[in-house]
PDB file of N, CA and C in Angstrom:
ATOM      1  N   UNK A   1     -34.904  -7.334  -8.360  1.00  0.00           N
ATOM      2  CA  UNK A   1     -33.581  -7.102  -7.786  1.00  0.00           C
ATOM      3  C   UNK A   1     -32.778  -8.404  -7.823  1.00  0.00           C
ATOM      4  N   UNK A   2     -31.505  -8.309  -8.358  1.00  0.00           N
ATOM      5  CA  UNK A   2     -30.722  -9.349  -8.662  1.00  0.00           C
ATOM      6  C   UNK A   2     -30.154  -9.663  -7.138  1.00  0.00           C
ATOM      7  N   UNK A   3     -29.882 -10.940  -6.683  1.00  0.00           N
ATOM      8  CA  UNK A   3     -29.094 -10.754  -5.477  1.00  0.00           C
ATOM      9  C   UNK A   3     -27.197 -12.116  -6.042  1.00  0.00           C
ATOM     10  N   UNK A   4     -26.973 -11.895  -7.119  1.00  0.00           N
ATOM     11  CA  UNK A   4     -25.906 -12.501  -7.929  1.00  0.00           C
ATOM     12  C   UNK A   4     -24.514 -10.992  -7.430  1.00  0.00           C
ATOM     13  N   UNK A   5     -23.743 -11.687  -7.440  1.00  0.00           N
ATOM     14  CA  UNK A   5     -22.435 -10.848  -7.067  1.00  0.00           C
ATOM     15  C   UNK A   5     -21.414 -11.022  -8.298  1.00  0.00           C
ATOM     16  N   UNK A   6     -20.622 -10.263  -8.078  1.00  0.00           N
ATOM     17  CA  UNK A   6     -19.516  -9.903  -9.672  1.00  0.00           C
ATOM     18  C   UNK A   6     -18.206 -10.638  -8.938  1.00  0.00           C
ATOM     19  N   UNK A   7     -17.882 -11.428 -10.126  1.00  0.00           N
ATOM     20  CA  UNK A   7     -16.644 -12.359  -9.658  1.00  0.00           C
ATOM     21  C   UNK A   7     -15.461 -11.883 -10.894  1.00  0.00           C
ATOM     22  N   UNK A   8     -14.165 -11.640 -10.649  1.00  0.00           N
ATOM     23  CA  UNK A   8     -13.192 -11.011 -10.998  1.00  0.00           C
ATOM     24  C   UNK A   8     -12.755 -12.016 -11.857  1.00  0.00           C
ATOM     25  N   UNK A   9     -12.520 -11.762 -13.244  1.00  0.00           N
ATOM     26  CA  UNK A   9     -11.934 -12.618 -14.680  1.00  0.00           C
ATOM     27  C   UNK A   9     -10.625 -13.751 -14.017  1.00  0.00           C
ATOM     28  N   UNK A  10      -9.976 -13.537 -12.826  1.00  0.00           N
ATOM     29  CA  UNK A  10      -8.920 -14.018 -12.232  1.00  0.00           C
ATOM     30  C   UNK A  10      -9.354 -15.385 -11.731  1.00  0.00           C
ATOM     31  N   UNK A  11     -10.648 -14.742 -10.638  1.00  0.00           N
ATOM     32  CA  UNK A  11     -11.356 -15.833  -9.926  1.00  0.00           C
ATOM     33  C   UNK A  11     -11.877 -17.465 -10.970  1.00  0.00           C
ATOM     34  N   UNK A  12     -12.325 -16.765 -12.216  1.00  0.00           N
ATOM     35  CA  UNK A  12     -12.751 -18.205 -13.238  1.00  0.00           C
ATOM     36  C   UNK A  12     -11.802 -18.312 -13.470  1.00  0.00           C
ATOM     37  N   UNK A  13     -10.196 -18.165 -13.767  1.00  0.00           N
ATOM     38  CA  UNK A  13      -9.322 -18.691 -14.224  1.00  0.00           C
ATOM     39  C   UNK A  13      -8.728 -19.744 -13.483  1.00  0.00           C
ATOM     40  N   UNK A  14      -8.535 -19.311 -12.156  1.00  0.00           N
ATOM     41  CA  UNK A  14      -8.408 -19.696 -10.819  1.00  0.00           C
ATOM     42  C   UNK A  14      -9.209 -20.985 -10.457  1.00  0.00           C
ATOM     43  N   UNK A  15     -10.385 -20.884 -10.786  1.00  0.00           N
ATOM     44  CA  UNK A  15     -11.361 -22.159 -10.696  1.00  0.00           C
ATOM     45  C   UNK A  15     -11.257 -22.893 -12.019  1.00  0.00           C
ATOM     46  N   UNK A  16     -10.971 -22.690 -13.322  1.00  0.00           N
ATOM     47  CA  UNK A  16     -10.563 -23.814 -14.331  1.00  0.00           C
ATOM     48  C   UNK A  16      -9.477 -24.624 -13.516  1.00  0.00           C
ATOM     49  N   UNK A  17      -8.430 -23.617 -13.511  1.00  0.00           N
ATOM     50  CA  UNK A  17      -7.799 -24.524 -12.926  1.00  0.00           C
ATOM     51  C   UNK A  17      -7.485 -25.642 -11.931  1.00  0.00           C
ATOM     52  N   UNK A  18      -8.685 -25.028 -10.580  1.00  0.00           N
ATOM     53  CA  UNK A  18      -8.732 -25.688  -9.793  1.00  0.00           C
ATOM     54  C   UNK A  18      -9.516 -26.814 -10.456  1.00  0.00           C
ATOM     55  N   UNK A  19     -10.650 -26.688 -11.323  1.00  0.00           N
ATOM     56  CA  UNK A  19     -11.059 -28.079 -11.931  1.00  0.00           C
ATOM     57  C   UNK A  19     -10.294 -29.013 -12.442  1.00  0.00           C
ATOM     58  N   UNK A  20      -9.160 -28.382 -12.922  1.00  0.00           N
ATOM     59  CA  UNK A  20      -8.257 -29.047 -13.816  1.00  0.00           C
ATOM     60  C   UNK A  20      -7.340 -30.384 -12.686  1.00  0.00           C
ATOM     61  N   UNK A  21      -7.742 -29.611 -11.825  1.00  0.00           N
ATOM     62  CA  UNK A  21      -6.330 -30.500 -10.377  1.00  0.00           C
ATOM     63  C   UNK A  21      -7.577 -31.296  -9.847  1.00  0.00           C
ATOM     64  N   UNK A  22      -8.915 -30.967 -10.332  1.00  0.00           N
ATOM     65  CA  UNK A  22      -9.855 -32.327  -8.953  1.00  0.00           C
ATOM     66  C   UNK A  22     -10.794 -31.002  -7.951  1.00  0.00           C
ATOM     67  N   UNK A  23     -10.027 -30.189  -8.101  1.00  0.00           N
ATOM     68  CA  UNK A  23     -10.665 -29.614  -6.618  1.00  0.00           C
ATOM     69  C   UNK A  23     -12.050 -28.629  -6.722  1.00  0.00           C
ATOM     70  N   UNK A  24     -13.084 -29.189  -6.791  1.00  0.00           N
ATOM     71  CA  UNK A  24     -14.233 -29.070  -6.838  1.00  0.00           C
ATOM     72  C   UNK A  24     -15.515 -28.776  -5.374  1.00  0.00           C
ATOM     73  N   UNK A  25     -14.310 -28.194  -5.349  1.00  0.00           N
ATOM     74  CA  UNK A  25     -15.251 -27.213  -3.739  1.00  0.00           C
ATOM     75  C   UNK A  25     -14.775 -26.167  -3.536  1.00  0.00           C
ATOM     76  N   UNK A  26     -15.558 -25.038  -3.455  1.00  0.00           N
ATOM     77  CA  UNK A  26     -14.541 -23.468  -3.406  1.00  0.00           C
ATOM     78  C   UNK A  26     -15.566 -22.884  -2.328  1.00  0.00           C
ATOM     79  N   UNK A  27     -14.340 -22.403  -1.522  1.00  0.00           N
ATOM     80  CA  UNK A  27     -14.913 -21.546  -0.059  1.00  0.00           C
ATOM     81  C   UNK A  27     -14.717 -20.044  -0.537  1.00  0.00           C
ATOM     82  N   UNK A  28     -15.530 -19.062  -0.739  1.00  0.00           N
ATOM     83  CA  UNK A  28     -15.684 -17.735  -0.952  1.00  0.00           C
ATOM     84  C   UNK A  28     -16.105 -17.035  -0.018  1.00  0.00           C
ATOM     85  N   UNK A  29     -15.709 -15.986   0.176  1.00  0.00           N
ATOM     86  CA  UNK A  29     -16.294 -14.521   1.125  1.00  0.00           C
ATOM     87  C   UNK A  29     -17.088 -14.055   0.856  1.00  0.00           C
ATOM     88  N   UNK A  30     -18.571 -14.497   1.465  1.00  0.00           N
ATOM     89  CA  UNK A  30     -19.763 -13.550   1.108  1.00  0.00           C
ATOM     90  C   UNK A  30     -19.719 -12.372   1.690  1.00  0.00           C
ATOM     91  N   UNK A  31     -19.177 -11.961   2.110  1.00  0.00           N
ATOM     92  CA  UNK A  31     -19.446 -10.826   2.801  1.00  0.00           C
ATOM     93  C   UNK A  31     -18.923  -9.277   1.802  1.00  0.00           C
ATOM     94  N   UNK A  32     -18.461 -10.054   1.034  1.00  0.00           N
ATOM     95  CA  UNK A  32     -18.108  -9.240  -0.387  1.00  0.00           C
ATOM     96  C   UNK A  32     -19.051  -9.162  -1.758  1.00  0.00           C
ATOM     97  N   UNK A  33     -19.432  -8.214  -1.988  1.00  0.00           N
ATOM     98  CA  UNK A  33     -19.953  -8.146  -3.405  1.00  0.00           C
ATOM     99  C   UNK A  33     -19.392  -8.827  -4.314  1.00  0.00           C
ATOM    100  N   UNK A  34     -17.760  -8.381  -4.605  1.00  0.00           N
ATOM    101  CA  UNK A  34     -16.878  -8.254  -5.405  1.00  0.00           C
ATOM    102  C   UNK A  34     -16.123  -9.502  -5.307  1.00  0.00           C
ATOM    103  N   UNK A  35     -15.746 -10.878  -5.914  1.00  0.00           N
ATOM    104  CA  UNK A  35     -15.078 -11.758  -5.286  1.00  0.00           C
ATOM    105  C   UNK A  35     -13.901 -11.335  -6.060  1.00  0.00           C
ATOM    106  N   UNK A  36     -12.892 -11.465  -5.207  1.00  0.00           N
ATOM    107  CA  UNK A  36     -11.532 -11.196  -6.465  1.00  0.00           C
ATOM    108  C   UNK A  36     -10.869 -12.729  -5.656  1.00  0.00           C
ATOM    109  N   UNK A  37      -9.737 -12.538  -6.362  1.00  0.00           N
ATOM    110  CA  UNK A  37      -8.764 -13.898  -6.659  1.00  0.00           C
ATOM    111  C   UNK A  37      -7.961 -14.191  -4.810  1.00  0.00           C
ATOM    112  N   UNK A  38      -8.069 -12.671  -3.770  1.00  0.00           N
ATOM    113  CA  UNK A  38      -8.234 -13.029  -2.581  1.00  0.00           C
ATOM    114  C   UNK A  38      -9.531 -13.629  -1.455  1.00  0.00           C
ATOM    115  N   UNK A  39      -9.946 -13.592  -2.219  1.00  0.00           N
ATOM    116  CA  UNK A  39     -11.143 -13.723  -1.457  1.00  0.00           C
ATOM    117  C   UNK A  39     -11.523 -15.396  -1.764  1.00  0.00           C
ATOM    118  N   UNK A  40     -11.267 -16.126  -2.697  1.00  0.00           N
ATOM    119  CA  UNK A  40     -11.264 -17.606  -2.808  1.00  0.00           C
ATOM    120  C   UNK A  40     -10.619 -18.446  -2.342  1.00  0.00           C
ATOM    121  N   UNK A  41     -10.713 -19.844  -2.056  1.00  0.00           N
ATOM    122  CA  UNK A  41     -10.281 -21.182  -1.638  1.00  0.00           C
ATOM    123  C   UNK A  41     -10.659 -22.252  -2.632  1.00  0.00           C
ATOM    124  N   UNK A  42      -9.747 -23.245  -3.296  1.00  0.00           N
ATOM    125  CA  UNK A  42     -10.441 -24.141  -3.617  1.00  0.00           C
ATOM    126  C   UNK A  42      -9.796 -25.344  -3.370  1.00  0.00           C
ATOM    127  N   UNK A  43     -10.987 -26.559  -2.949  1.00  0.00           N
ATOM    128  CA  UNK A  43     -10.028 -27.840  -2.168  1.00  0.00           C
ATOM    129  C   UNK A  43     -10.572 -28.689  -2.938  1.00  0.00           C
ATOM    130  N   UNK A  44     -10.362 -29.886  -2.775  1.00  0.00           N
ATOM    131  CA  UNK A  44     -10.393 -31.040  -3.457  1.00  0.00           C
ATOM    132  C   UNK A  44     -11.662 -31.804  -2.218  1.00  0.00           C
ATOM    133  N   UNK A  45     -11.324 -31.633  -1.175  1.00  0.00           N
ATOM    134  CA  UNK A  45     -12.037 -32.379   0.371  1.00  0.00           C
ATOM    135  C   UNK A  45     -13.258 -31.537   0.387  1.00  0.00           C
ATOM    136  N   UNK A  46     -14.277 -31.669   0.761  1.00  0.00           N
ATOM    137  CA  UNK A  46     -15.484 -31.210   1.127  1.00  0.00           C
ATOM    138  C   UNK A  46     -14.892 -30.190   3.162  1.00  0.00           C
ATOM    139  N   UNK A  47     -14.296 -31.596   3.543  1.00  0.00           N
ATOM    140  CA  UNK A  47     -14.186 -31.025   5.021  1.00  0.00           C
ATOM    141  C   UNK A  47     -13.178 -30.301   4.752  1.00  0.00           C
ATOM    142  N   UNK A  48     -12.147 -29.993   4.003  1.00  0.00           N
ATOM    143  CA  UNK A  48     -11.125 -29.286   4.262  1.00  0.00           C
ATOM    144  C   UNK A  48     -11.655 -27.851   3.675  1.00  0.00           C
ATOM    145  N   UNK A  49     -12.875 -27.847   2.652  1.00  0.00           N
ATOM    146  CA  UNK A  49     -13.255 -26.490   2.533  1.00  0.00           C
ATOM    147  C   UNK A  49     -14.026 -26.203   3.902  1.00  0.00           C
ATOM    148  N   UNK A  50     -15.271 -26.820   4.165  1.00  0.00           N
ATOM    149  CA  UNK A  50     -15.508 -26.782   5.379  1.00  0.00           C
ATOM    150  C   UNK A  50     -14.813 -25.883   6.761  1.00  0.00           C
ATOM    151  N   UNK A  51     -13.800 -26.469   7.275  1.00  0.00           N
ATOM    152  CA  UNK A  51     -12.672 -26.377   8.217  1.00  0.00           C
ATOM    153  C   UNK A  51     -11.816 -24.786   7.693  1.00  0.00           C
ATOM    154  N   UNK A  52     -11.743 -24.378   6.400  1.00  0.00           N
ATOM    155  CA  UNK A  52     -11.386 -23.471   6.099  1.00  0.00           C
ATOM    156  C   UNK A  52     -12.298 -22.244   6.285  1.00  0.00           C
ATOM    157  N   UNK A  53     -13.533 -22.472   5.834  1.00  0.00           N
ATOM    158  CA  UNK A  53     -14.603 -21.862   6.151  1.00  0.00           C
ATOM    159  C   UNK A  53     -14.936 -21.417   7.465  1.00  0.00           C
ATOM    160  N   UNK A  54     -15.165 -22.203   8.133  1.00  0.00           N
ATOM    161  CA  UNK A  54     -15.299 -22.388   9.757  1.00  0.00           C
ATOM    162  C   UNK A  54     -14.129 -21.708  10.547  1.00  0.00           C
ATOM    163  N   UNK A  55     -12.851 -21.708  10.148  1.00  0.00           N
ATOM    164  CA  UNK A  55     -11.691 -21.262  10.652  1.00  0.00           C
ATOM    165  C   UNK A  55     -11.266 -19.601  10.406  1.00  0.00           C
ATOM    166  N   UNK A  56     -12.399 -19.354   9.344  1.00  0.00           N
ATOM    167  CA  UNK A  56     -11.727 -17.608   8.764  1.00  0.00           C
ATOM    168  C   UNK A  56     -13.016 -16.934   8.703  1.00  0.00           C
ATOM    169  N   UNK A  57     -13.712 -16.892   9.808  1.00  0.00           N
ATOM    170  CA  UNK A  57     -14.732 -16.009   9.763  1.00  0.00           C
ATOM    171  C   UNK A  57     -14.366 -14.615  11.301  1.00  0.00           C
ATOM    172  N   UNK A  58     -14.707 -14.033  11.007  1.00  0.00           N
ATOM    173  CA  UNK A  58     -14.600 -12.488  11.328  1.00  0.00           C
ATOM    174  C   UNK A  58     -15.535 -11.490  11.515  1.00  0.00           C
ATOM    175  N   UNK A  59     -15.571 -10.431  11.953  1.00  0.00           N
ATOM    176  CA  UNK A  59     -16.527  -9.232  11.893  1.00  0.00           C
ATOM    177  C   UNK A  59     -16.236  -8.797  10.688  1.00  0.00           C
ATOM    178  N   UNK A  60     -15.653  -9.207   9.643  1.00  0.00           N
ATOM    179  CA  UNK A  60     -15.594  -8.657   8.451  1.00  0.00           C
ATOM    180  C   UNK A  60     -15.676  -9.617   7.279  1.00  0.00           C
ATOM    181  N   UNK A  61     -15.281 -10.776   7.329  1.00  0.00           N
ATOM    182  CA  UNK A  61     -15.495 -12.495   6.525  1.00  0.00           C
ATOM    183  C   UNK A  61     -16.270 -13.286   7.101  1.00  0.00           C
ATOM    184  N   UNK A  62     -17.160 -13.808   6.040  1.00  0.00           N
ATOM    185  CA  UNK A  62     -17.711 -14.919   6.158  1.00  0.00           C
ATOM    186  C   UNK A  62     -17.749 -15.922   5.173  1.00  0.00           C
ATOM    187  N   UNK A  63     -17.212 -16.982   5.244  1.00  0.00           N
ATOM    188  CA  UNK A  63     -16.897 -17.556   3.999  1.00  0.00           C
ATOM    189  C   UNK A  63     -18.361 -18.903   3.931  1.00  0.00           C
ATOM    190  N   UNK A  64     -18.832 -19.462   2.393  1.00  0.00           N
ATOM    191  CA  UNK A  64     -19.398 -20.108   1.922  1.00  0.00           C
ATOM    192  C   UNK A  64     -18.603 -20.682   1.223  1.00  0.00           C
ATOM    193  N   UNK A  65     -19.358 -22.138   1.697  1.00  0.00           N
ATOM    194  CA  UNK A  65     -18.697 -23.344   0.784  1.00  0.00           C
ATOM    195  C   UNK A  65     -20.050 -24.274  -0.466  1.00  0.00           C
ATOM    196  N   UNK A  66     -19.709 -23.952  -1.722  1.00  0.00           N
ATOM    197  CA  UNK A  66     -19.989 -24.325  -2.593  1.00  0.00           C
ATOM    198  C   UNK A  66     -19.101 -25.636  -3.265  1.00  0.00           C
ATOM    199  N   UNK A  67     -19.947 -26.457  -4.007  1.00  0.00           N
ATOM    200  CA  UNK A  67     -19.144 -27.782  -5.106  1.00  0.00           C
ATOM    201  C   UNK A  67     -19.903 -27.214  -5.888  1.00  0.00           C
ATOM    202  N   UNK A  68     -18.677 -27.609  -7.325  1.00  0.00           N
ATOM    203  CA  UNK A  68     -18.952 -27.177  -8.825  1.00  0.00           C
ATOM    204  C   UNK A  68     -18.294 -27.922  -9.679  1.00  0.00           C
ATOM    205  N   UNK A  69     -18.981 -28.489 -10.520  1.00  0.00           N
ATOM    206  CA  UNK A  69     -18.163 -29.389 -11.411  1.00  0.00           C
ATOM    207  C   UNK A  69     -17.874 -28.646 -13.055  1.00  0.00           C
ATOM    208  N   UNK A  70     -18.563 -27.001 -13.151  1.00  0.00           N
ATOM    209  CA  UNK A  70     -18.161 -26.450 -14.159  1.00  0.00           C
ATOM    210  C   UNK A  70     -17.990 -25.013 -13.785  1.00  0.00           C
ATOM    211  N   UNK A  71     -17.448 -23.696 -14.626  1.00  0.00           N
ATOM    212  CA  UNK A  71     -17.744 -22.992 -14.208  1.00  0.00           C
ATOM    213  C   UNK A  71     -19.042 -22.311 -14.521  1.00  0.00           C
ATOM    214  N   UNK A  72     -19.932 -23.020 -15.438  1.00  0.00           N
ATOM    215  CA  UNK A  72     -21.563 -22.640 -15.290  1.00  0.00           C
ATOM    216  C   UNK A  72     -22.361 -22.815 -14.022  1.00  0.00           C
ATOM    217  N   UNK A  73     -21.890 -24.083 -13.067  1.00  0.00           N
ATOM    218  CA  UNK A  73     -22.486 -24.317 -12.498  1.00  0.00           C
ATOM    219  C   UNK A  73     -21.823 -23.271 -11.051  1.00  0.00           C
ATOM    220  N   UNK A  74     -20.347 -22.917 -10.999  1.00  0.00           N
ATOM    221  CA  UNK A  74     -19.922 -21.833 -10.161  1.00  0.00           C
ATOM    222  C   UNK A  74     -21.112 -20.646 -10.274  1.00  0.00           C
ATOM    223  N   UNK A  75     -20.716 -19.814 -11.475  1.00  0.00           N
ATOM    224  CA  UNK A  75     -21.652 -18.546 -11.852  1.00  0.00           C
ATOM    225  C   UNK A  75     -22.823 -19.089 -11.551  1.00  0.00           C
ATOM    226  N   UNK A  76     -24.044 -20.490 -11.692  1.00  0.00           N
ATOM    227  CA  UNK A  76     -25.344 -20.853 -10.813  1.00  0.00           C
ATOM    228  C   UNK A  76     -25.237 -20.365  -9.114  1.00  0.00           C
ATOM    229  N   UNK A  77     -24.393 -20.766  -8.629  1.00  0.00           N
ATOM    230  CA  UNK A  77     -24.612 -20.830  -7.500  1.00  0.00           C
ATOM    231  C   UNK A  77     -23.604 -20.128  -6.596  1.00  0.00           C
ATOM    232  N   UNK A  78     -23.105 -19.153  -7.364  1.00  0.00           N
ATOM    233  CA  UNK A  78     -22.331 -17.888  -6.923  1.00  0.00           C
ATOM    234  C   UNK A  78     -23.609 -16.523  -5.955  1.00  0.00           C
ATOM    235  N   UNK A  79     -24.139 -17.041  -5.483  1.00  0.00           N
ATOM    236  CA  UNK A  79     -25.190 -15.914  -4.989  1.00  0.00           C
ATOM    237  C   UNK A  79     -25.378 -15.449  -3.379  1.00  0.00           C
ATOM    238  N   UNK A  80     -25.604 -15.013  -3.125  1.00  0.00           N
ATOM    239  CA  UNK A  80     -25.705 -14.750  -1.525  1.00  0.00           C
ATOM    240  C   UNK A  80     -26.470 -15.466  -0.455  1.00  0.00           C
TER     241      UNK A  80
END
């Protein structure tokens, strides 16, 4: 059983780019299978993903904070 989640063609575009600006920390909603292009954050600060994370959780969100310096290494460590 795979425990890897499906991330929306938007979301890697979304994260090139954010590589492209520096910002190499992305806060995502595990609480979703499905990540689409709402469900992401990406910061440049470790604490400011952090603080984002920490700040938007819910009976329905829970966000994870990952660093990625490619998007191979996103899709690595895109998992639950």
């Amino acid at each position: 059983m795979s425990n890897k989640r499906a991330i929306a063609n938007e979301v890697l575009d979304l994260a090139n780019k954010a590589l492209l600006k520096g910002e190499h920390w992305m806060a995502y909603n595990r609480s979703l299978y499905f990540a689409d292009k709402e469900n992401v954050q990406f910061f440049s600060i470790e604490t400011d993903a952090i603080e984002f994370a920490n700040n938007n959780i819910s009976d329905r969100d829970s966000f994870y904070v990952i660093l990625f310096d490619s998007i191979q290494d996103k899709l690595k460590s895109f998992r639950v």
